[in-house]
N, C-alpha and C. Protein backbone atom coordinates (compact mmCIF):
# COMPACT_ATOMS: atom_id res chain seq x y z
N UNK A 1 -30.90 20.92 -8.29
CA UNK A 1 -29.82 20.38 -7.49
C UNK A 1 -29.17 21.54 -6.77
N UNK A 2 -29.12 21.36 -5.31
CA UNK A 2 -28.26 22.42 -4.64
C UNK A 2 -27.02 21.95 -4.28
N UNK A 3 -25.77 22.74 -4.58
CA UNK A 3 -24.44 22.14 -4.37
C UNK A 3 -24.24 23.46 -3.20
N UNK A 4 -24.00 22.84 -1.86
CA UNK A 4 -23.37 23.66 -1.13
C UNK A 4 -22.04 23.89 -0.94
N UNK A 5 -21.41 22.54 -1.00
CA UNK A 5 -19.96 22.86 -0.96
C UNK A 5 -19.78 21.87 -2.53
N UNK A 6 -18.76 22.09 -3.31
CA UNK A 6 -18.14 21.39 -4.76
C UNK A 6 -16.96 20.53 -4.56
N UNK A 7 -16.68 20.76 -3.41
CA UNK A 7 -15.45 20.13 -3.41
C UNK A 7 -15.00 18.66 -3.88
N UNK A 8 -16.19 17.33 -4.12
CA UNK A 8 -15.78 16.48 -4.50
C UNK A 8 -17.16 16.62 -5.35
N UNK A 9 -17.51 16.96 -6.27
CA UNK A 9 -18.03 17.69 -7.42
C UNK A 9 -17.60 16.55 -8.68
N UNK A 10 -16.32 16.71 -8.98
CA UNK A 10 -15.72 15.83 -9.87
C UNK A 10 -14.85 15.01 -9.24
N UNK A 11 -14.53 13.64 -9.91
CA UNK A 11 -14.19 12.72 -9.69
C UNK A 11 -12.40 12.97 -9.42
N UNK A 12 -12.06 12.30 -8.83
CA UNK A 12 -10.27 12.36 -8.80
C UNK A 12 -9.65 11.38 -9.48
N UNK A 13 -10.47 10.60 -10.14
CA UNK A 13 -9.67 9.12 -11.56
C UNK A 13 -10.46 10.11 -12.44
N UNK A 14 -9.37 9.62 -13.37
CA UNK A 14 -10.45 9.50 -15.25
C UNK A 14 -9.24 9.29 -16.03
N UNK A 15 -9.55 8.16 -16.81
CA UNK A 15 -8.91 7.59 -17.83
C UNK A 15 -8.01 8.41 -18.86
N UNK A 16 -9.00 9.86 -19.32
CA UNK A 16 -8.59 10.02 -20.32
C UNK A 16 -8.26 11.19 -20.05
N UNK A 17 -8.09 12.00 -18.80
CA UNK A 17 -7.54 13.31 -17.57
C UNK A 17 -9.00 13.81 -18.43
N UNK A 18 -9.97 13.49 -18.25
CA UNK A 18 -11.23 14.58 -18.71
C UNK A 18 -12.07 14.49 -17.56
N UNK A 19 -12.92 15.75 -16.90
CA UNK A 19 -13.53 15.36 -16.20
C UNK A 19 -14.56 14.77 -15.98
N UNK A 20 -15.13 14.21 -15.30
CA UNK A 20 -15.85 13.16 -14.94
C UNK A 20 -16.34 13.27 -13.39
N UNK A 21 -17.96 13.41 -13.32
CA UNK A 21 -18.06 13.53 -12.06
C UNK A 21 -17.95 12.34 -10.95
N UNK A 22 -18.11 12.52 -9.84
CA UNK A 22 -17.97 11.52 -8.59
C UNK A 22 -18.84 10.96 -8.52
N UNK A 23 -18.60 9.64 -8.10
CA UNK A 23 -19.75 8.63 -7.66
C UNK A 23 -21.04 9.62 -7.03
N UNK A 24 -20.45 9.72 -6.05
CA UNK A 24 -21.96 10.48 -5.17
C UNK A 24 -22.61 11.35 -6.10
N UNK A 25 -22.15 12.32 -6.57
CA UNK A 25 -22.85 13.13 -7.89
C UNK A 25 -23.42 12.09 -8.88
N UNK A 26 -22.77 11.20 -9.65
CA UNK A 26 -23.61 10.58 -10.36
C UNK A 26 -24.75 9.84 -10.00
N UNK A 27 -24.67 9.37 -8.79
CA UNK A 27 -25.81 8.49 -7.93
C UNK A 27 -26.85 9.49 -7.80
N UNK A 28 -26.35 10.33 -7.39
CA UNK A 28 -27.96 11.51 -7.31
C UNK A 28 -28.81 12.10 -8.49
N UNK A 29 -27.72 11.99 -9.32
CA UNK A 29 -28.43 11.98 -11.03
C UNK A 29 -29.16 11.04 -11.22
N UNK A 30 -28.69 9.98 -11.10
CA UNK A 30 -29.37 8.47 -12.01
C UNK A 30 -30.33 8.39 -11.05
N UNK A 31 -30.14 8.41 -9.93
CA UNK A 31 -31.64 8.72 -9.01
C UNK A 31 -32.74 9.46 -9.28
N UNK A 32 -32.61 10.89 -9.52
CA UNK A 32 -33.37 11.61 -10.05
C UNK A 32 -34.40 11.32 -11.78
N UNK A 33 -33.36 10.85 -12.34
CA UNK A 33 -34.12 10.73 -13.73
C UNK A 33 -34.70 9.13 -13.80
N UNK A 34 -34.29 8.39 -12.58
CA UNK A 34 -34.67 7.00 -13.06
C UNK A 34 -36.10 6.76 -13.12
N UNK A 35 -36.97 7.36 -12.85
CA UNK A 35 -38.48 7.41 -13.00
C UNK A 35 -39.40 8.40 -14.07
N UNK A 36 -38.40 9.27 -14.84
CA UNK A 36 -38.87 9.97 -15.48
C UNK A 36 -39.26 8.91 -16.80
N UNK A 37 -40.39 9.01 -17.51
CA UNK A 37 -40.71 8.59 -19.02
C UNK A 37 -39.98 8.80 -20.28
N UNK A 38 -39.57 10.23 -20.14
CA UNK A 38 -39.68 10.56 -21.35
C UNK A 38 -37.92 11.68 -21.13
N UNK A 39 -36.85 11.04 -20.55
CA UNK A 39 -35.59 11.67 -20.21
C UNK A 39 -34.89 12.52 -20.94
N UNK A 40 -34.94 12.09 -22.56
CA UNK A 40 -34.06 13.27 -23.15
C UNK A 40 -34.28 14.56 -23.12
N UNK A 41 -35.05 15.29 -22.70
CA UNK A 41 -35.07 16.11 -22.93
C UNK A 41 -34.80 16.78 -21.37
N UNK A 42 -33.86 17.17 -20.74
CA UNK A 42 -33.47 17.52 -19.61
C UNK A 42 -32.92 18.28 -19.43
N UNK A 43 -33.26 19.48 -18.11
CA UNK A 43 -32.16 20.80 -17.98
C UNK A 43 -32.05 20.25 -15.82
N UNK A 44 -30.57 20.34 -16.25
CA UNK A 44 -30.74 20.74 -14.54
C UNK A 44 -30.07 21.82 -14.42
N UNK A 45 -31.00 22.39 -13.24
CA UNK A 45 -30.69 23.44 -12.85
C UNK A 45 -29.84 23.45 -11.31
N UNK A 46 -28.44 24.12 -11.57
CA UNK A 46 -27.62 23.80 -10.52
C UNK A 46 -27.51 24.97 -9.23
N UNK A 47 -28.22 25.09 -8.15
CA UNK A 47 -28.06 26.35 -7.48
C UNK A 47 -27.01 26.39 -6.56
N UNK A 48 -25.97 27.36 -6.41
CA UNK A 48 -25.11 27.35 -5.52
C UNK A 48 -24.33 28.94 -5.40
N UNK A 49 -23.72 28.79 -4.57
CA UNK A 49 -23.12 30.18 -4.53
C UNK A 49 -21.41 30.09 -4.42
N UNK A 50 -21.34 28.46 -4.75
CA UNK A 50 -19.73 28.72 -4.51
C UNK A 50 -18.43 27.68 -6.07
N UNK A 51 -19.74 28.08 -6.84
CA UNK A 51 -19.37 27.04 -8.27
C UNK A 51 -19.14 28.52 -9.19
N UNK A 52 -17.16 28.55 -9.29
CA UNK A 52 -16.92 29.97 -10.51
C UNK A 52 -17.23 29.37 -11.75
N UNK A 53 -17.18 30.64 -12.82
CA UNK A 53 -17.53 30.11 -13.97
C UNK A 53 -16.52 28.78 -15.02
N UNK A 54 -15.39 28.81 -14.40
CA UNK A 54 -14.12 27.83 -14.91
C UNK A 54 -14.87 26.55 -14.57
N UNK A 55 -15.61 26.52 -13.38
CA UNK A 55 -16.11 24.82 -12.45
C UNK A 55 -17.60 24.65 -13.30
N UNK A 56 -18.10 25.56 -13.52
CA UNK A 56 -19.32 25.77 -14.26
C UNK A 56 -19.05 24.55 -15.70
N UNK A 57 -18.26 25.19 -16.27
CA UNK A 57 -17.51 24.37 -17.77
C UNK A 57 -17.19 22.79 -17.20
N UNK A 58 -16.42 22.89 -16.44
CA UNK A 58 -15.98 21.87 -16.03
C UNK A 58 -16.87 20.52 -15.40
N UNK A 59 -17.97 21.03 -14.75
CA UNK A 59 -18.76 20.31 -14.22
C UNK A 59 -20.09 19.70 -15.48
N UNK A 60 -20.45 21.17 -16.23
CA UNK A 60 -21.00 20.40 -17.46
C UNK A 60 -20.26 18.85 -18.05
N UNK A 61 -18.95 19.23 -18.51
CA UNK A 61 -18.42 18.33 -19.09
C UNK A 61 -18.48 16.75 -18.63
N UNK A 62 -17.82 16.87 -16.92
CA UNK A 62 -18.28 16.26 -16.10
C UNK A 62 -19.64 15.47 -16.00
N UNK A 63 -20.64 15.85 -16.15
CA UNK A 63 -21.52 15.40 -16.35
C UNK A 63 -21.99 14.26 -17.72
N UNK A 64 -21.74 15.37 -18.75
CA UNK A 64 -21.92 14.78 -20.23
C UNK A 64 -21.06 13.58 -20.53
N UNK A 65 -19.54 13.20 -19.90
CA UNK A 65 -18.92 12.69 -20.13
C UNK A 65 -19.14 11.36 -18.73
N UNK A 66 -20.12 11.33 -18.26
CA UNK A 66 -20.31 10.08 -17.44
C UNK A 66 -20.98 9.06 -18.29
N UNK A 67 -20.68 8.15 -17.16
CA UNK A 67 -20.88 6.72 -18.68
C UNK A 67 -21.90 6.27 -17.80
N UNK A 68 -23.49 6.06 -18.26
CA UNK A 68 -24.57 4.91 -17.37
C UNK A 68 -24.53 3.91 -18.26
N UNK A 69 -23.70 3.15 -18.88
CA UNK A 69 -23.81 1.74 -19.49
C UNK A 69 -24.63 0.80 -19.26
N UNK A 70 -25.10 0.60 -18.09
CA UNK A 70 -25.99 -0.13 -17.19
C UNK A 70 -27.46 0.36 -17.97
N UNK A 71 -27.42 1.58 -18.64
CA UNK A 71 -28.91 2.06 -19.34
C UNK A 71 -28.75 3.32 -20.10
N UNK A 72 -28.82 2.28 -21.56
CA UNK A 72 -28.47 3.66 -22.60
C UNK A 72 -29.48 4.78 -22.47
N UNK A 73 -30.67 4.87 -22.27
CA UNK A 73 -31.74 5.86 -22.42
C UNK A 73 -31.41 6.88 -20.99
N UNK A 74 -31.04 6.29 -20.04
CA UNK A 74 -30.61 7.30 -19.33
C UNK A 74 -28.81 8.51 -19.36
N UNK A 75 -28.22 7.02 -20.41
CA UNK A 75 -26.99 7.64 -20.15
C UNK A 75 -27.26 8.58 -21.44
N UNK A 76 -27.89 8.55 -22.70
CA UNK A 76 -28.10 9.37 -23.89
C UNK A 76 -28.99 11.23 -23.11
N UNK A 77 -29.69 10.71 -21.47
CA UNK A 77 -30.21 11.56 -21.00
C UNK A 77 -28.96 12.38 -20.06
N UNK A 78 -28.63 12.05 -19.22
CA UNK A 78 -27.12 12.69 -19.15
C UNK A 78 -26.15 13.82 -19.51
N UNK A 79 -26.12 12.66 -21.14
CA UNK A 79 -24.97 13.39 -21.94
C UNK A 79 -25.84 14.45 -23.09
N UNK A 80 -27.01 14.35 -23.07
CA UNK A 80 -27.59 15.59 -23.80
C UNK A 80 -28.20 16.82 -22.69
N UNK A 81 -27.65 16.31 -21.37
CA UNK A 81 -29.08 17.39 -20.49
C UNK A 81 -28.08 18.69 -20.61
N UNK A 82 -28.80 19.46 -20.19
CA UNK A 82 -28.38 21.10 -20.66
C UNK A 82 -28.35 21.07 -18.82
N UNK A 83 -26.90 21.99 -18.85
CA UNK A 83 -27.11 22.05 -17.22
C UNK A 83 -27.47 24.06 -17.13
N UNK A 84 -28.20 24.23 -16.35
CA UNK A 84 -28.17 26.09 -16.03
C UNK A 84 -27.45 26.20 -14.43
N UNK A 85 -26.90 27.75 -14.14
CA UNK A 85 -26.76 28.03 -12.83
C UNK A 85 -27.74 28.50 -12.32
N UNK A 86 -27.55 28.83 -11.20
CA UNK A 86 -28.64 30.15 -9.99
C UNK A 86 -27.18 30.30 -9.40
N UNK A 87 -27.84 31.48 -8.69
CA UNK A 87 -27.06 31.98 -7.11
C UNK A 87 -28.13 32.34 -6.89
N UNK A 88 -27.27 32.66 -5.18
CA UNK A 88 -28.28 32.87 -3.85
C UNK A 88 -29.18 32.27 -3.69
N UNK A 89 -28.57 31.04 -3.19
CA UNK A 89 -28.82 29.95 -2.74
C UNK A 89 -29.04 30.30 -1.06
N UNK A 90 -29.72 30.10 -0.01
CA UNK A 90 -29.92 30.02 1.62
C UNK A 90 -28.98 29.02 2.13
């Protein structure tokens, strides 16, 4: 996943003030893994050059803490995927 700009990265609601990413971010997730077989076991790798290490934490969480109710095997894939960075990104 390449994030060029973060700015709506995480969501601006959440119930419980935890973060939680944005629609558009989650749509491109559940997109990505919805054809995979075998999901739990997942790393994404996030490349960007403008995500500090505070948004780094934050965006994991973000992630782990999204709800796919609509499909436990993807949402159990989600909330266990291991996220990594890069830089220098083009």
């Amino acid at each position: 996943m390449t994030v060029k700009d973060d700015s709506d990265f995480l969501s601006v609601y959440s119930v419980t003030d935890t973060p939680v990413i944005s629609s558009e971010v989650a749509q491109f997730l559940e997109h990505s893994i919805q054809d995979l077989m075998r999901p739990e076991h997942l790393t994404l790798i996030i490349k960007s050059n403008c995500i500090d290490d505070i948004e780094k934490e934050l965006y994991r969480k973000g992630i782990a803490n999204h709800s796919l109710r609509r499909d436990v095997r993807r949402y159990e894939a989600l909330e266990n995927m291991q996220v990594e960075y890069e830089e220098d990104i083009q």
